[in-house]
PDB file of N, CA and C in Angstrom:
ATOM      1  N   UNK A   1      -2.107  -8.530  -8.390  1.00  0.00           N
ATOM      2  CA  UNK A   1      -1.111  -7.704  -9.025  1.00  0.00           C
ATOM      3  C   UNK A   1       0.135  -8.540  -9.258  1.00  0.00           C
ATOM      4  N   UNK A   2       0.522  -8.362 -10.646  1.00  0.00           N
ATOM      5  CA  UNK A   2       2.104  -9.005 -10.628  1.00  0.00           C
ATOM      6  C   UNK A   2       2.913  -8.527 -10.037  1.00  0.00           C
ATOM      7  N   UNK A   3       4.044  -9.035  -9.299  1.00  0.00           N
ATOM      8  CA  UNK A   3       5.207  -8.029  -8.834  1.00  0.00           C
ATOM      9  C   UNK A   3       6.344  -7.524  -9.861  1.00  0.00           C
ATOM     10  N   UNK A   4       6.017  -7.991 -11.000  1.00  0.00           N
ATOM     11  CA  UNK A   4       6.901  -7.616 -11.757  1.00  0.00           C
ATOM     12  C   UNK A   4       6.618  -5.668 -12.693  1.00  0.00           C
ATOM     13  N   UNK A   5       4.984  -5.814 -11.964  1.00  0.00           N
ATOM     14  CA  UNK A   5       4.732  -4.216 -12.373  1.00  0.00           C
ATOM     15  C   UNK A   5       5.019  -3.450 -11.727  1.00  0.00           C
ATOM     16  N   UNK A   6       5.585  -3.236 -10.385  1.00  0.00           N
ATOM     17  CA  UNK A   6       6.150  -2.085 -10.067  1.00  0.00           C
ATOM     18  C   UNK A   6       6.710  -1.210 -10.268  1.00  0.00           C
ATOM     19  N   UNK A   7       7.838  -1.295 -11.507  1.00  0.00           N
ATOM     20  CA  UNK A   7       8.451  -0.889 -11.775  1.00  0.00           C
ATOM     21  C   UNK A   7       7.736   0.243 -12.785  1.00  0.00           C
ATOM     22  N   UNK A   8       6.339   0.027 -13.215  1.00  0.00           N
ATOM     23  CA  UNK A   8       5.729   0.575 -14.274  1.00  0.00           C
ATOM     24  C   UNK A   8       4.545   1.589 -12.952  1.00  0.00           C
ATOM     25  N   UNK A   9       4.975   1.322 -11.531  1.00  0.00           N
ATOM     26  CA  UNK A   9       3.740   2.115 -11.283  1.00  0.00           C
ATOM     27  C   UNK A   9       4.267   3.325 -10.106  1.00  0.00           C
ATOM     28  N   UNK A  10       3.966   4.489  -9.975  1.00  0.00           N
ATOM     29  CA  UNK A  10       4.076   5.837  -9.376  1.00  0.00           C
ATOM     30  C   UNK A  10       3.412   6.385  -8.693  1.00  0.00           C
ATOM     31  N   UNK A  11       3.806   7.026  -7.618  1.00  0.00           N
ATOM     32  CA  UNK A  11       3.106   7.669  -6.556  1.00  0.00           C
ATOM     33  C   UNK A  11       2.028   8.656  -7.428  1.00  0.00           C
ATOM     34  N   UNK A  12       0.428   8.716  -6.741  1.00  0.00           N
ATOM     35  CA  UNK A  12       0.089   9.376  -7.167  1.00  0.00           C
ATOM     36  C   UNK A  12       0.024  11.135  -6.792  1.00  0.00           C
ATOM     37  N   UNK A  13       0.716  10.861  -5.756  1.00  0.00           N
ATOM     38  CA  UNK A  13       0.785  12.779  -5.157  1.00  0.00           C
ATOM     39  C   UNK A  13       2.148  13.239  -5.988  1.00  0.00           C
ATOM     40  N   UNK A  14       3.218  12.750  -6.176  1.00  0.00           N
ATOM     41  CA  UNK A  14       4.505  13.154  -6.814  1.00  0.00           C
ATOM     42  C   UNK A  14       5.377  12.892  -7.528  1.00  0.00           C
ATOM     43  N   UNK A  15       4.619  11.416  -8.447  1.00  0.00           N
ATOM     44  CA  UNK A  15       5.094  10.687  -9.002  1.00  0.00           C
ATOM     45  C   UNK A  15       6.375   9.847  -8.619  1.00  0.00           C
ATOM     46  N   UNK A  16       6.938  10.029  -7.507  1.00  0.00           N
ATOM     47  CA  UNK A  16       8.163   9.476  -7.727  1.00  0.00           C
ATOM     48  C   UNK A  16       7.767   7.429  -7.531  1.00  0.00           C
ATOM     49  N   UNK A  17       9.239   7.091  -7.734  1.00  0.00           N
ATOM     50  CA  UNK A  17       9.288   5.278  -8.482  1.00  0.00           C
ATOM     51  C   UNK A  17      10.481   5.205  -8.209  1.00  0.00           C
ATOM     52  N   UNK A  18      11.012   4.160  -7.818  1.00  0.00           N
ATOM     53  CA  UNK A  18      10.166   2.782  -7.768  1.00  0.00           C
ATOM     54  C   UNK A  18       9.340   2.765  -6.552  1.00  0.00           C
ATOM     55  N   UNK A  19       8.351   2.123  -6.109  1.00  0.00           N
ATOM     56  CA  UNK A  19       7.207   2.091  -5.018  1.00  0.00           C
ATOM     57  C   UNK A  19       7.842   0.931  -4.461  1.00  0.00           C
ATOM     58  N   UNK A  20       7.772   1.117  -2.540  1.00  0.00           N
ATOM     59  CA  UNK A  20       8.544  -0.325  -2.373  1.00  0.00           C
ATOM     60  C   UNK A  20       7.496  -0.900  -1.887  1.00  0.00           C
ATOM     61  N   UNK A  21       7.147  -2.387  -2.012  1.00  0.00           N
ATOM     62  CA  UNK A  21       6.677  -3.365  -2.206  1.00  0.00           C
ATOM     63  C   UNK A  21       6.264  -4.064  -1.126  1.00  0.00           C
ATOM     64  N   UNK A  22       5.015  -4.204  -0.070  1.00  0.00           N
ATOM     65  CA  UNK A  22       5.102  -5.153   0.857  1.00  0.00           C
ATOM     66  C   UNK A  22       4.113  -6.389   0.694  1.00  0.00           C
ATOM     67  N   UNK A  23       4.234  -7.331   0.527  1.00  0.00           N
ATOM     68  CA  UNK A  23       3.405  -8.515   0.274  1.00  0.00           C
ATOM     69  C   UNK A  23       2.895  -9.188   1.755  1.00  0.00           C
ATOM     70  N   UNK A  24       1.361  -8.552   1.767  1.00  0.00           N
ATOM     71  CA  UNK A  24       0.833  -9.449   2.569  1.00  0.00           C
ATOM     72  C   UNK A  24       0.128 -10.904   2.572  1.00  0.00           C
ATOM     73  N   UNK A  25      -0.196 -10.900   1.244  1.00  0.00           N
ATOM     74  CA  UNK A  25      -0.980 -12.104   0.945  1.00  0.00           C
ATOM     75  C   UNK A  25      -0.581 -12.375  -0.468  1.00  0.00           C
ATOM     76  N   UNK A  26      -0.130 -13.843  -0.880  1.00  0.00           N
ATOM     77  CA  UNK A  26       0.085 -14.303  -2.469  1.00  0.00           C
ATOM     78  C   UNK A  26      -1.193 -14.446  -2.877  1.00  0.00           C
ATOM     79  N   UNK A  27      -1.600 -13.915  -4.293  1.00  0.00           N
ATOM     80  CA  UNK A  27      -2.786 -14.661  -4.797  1.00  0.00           C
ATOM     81  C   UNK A  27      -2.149 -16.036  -5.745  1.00  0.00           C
ATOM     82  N   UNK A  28      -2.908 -16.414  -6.527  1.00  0.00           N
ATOM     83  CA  UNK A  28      -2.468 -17.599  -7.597  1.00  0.00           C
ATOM     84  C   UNK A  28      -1.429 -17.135  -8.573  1.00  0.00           C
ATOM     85  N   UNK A  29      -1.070 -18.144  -8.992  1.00  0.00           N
ATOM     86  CA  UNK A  29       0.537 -17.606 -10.266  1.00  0.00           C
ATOM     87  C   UNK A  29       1.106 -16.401  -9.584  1.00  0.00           C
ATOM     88  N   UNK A  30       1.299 -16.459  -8.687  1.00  0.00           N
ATOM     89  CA  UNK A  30       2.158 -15.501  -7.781  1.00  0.00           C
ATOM     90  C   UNK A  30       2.351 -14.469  -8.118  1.00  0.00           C
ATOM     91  N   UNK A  31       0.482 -13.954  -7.985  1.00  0.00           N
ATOM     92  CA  UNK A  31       0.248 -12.747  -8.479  1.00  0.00           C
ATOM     93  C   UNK A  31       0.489 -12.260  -6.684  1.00  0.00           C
ATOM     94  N   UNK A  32       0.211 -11.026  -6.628  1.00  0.00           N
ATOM     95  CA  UNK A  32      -0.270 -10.315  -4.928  1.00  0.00           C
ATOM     96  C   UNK A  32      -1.597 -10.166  -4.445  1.00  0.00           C
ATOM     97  N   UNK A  33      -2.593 -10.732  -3.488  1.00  0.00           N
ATOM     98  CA  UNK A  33      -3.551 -10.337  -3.404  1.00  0.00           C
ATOM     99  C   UNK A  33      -4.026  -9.285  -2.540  1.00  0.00           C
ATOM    100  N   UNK A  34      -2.841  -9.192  -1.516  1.00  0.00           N
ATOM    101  CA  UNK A  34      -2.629  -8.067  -0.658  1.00  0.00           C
ATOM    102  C   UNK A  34      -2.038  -7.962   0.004  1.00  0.00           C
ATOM    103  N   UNK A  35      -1.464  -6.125  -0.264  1.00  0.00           N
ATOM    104  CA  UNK A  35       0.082  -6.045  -0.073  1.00  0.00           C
ATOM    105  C   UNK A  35      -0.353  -4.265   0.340  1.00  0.00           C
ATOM    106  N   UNK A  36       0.577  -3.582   0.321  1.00  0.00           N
ATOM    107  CA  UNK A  36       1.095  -2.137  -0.176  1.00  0.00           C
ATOM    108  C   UNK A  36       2.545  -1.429  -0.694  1.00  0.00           C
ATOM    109  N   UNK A  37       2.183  -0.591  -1.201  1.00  0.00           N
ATOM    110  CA  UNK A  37       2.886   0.094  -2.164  1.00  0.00           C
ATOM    111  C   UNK A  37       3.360   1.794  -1.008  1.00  0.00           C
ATOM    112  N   UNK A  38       4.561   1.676  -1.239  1.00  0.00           N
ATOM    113  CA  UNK A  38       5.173   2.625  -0.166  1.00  0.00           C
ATOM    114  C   UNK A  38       5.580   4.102  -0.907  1.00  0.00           C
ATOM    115  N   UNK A  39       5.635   4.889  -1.029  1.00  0.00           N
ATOM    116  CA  UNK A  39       6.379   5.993  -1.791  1.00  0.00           C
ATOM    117  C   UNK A  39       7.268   6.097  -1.423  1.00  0.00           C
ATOM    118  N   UNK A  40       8.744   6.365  -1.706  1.00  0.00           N
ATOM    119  CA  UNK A  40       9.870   6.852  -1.306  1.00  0.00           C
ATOM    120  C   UNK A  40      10.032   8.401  -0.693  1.00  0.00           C
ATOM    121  N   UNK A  41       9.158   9.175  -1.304  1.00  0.00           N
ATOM    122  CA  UNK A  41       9.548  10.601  -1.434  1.00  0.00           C
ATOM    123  C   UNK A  41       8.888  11.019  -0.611  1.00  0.00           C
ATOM    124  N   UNK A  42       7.527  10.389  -0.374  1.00  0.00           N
ATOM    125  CA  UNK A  42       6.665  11.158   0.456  1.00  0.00           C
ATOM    126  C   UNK A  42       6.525  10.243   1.832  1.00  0.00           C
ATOM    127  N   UNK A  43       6.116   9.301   1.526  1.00  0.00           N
ATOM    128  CA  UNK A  43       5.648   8.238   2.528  1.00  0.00           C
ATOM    129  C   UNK A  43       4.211   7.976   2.438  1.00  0.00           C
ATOM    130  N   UNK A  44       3.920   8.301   1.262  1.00  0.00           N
ATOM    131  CA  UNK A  44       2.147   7.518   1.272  1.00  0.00           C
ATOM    132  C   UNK A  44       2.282   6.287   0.672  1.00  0.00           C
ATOM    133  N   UNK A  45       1.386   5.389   1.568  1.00  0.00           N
ATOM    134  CA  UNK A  45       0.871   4.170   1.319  1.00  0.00           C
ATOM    135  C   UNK A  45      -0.114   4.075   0.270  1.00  0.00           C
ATOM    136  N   UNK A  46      -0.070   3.098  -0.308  1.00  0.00           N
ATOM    137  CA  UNK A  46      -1.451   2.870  -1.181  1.00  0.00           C
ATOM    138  C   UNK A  46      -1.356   1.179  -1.071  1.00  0.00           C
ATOM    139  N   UNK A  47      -2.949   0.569  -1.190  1.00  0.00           N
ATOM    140  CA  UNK A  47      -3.361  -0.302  -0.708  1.00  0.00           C
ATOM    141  C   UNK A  47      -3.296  -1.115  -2.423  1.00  0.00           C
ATOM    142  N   UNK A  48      -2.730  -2.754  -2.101  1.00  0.00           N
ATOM    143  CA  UNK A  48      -3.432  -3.546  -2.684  1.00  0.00           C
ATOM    144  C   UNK A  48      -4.824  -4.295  -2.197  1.00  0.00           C
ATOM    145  N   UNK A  49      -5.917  -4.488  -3.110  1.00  0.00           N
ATOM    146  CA  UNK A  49      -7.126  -5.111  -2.115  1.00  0.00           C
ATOM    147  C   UNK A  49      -7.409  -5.910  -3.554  1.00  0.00           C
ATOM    148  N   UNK A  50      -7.778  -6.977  -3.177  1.00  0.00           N
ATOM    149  CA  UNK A  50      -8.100  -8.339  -4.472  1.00  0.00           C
ATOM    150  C   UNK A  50      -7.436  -8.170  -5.370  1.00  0.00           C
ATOM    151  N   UNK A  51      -5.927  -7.853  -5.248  1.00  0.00           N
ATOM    152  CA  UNK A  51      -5.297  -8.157  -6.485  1.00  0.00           C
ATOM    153  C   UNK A  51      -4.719  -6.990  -7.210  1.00  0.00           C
ATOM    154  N   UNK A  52      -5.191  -5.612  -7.100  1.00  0.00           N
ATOM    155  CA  UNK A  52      -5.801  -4.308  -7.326  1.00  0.00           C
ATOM    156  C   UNK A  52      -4.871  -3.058  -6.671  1.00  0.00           C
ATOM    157  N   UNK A  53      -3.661  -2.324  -7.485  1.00  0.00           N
ATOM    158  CA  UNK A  53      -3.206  -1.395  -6.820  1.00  0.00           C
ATOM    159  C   UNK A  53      -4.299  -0.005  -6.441  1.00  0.00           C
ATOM    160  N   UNK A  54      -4.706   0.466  -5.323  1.00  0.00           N
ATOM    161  CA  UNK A  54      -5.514   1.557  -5.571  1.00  0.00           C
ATOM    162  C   UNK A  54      -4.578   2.720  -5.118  1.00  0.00           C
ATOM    163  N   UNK A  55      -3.778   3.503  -6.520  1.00  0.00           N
ATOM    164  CA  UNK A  55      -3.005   4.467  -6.501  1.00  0.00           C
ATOM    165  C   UNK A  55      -3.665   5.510  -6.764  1.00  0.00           C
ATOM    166  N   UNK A  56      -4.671   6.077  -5.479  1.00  0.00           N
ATOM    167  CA  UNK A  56      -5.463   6.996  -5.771  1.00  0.00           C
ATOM    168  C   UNK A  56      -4.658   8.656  -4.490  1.00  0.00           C
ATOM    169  N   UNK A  57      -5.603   9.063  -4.886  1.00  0.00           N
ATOM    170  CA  UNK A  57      -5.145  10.690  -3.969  1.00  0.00           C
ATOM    171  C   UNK A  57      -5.825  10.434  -2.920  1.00  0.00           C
ATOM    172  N   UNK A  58      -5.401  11.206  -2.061  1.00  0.00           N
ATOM    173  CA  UNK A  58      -6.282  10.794  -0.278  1.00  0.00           C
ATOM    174  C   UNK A  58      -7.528  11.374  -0.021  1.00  0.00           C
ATOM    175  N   UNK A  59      -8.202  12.372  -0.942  1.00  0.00           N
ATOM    176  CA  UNK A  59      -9.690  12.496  -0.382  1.00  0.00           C
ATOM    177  C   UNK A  59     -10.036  11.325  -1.579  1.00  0.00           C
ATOM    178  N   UNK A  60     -10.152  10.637  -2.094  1.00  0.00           N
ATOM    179  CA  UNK A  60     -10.629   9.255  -2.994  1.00  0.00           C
ATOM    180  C   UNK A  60     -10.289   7.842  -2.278  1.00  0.00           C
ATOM    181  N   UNK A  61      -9.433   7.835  -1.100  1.00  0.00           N
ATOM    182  CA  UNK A  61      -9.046   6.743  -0.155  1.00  0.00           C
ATOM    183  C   UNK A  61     -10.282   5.874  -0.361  1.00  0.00           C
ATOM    184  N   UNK A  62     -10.054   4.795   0.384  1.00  0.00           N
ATOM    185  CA  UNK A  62     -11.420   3.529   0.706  1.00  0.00           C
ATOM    186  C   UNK A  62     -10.956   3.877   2.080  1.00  0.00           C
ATOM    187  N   UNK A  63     -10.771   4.576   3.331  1.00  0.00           N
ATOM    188  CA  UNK A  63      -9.848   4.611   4.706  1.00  0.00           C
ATOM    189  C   UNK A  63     -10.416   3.377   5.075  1.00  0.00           C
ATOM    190  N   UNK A  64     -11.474   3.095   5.325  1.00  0.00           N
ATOM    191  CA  UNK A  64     -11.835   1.789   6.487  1.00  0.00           C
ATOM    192  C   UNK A  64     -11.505   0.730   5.921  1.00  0.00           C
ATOM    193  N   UNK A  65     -11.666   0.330   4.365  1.00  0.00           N
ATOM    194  CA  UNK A  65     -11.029  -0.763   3.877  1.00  0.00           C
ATOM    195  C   UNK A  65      -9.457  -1.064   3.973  1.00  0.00           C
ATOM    196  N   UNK A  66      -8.729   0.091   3.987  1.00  0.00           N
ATOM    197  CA  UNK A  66      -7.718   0.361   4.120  1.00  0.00           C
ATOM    198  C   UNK A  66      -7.133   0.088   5.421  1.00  0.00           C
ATOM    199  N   UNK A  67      -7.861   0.703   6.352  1.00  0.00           N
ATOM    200  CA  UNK A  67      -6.963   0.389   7.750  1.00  0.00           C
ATOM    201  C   UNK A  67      -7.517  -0.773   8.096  1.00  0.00           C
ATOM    202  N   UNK A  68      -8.749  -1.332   7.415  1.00  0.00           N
ATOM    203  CA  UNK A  68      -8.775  -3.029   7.633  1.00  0.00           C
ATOM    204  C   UNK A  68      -7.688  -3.520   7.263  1.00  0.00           C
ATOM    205  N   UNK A  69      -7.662  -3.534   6.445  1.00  0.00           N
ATOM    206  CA  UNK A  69      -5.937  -4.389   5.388  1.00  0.00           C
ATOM    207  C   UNK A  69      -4.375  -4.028   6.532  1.00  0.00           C
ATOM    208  N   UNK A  70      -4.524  -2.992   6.808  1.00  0.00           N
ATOM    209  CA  UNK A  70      -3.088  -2.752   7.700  1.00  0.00           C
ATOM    210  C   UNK A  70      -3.640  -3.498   9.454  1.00  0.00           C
ATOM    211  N   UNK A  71      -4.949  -3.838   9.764  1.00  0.00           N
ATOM    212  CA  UNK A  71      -5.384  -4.344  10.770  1.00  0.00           C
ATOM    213  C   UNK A  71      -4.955  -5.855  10.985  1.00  0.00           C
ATOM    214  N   UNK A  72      -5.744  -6.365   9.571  1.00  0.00           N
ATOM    215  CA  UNK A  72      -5.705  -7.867   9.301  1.00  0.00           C
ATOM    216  C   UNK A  72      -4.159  -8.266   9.455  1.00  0.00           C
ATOM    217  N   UNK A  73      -3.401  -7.358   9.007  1.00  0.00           N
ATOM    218  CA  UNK A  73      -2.274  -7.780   8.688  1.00  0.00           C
ATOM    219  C   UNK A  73      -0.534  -7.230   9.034  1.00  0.00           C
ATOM    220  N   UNK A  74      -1.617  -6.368  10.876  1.00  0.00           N
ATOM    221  CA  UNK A  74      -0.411  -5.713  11.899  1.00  0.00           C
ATOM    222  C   UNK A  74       0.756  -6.832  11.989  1.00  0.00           C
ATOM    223  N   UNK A  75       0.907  -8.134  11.902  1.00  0.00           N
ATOM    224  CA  UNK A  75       2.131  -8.690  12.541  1.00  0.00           C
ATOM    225  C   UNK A  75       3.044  -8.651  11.395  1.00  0.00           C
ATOM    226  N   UNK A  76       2.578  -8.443   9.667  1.00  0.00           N
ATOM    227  CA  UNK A  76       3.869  -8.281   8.585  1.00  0.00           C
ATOM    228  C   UNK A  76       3.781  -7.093   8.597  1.00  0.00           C
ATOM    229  N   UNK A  77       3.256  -5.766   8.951  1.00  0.00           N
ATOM    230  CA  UNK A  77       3.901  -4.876   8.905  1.00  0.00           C
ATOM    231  C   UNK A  77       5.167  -4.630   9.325  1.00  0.00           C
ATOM    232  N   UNK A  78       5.632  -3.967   8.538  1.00  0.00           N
ATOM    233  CA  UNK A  78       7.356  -2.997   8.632  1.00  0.00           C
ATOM    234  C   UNK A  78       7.585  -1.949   9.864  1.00  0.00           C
ATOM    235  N   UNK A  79       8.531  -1.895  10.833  1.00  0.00           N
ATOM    236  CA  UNK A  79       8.253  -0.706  11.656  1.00  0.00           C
ATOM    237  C   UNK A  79       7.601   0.501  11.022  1.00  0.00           C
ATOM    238  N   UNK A  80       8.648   0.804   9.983  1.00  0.00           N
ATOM    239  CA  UNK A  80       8.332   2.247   9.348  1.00  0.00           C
ATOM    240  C   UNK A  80       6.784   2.330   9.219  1.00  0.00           C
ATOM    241  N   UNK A  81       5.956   1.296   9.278  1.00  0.00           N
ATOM    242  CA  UNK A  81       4.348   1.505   8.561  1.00  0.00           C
ATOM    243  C   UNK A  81       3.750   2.420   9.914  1.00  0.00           C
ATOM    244  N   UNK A  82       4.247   3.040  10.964  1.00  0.00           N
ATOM    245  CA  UNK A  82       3.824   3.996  12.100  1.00  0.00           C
ATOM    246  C   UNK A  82       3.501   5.113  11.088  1.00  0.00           C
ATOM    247  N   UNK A  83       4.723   5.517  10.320  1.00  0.00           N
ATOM    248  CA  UNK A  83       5.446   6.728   9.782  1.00  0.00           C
ATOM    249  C   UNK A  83       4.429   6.881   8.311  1.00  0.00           C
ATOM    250  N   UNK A  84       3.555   5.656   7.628  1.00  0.00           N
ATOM    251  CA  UNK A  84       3.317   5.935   6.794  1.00  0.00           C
ATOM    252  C   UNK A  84       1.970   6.888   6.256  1.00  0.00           C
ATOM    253  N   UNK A  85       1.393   7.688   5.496  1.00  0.00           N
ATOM    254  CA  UNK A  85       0.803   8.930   5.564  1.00  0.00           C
ATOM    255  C   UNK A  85      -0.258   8.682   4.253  1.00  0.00           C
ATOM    256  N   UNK A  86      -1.359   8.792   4.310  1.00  0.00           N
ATOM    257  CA  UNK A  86      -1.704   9.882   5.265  1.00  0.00           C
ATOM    258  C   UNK A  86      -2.344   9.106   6.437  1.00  0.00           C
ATOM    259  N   UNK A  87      -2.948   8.206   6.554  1.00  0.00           N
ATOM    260  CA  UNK A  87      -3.196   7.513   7.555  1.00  0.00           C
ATOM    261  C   UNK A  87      -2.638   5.956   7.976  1.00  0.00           C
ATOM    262  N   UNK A  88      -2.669   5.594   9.380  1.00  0.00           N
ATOM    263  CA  UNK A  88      -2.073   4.356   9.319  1.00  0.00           C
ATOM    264  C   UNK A  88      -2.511   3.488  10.503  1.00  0.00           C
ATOM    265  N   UNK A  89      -2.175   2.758  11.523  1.00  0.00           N
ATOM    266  CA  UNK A  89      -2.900   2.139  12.679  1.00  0.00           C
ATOM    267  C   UNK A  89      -2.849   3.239  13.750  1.00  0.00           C
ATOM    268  N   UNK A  90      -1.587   3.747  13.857  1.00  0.00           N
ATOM    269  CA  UNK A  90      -1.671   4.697  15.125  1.00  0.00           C
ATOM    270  C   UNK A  90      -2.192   6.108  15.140  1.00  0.00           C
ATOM    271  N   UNK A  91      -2.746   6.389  13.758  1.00  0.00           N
ATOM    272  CA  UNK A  91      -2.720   7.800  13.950  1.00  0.00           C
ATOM    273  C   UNK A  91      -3.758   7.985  13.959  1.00  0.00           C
ATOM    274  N   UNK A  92      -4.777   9.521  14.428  1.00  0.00           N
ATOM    275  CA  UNK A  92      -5.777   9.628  14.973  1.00  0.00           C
ATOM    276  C   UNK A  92      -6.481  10.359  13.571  1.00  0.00           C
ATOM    277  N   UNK A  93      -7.503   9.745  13.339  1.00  0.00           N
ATOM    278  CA  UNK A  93      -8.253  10.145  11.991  1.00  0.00           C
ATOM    279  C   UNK A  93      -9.155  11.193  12.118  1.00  0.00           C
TER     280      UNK A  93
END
């Protein structure tokens, strides 16, 4: 994902924007290969995975791919990522 598309992309439960931005991994030409995308309004996460925003609704989740990605990559998480919804490392599925 470029980082310069954020600005073009929206929560999918409430639309709200700008999505804030966490970069876990650079891909090439400093694209993102994996990161997440935060909502402001609500607090849902959505996953980058190979490059790939998946700004989907939560019964369409990938969850296990998902809490792999927040697994692989517990030490750049943000405090706030406890708080983030609908699921996240600490919360009970």
């Amino acid at each position: 994902m470029r980082p310069e598309l954020i600005h073009d992309l929206a929560c999918s439960l409430d639309q709200a924007h700008p999505l804030a931005l966490h970069v876990f991994a650079a891909g090439d030409a400093d694209g993102i290969e994996e990161g997440a995308l935060v909502c402001p309004a609500c607090g849902r996460w959505y996953a980058i995975l190979e490059g790939v925003p998946h700004l989907v609704r939560d019964g369409l989740r990938l969850v296990e791919e998902e809490l792999d990605l927040l697994e692989r990559h517990r030490e750049r998480l943000p405090a706030e990522a406890a708080q983030w919804k609908p699921f996240n490392l600490e919360s009970d599925l």
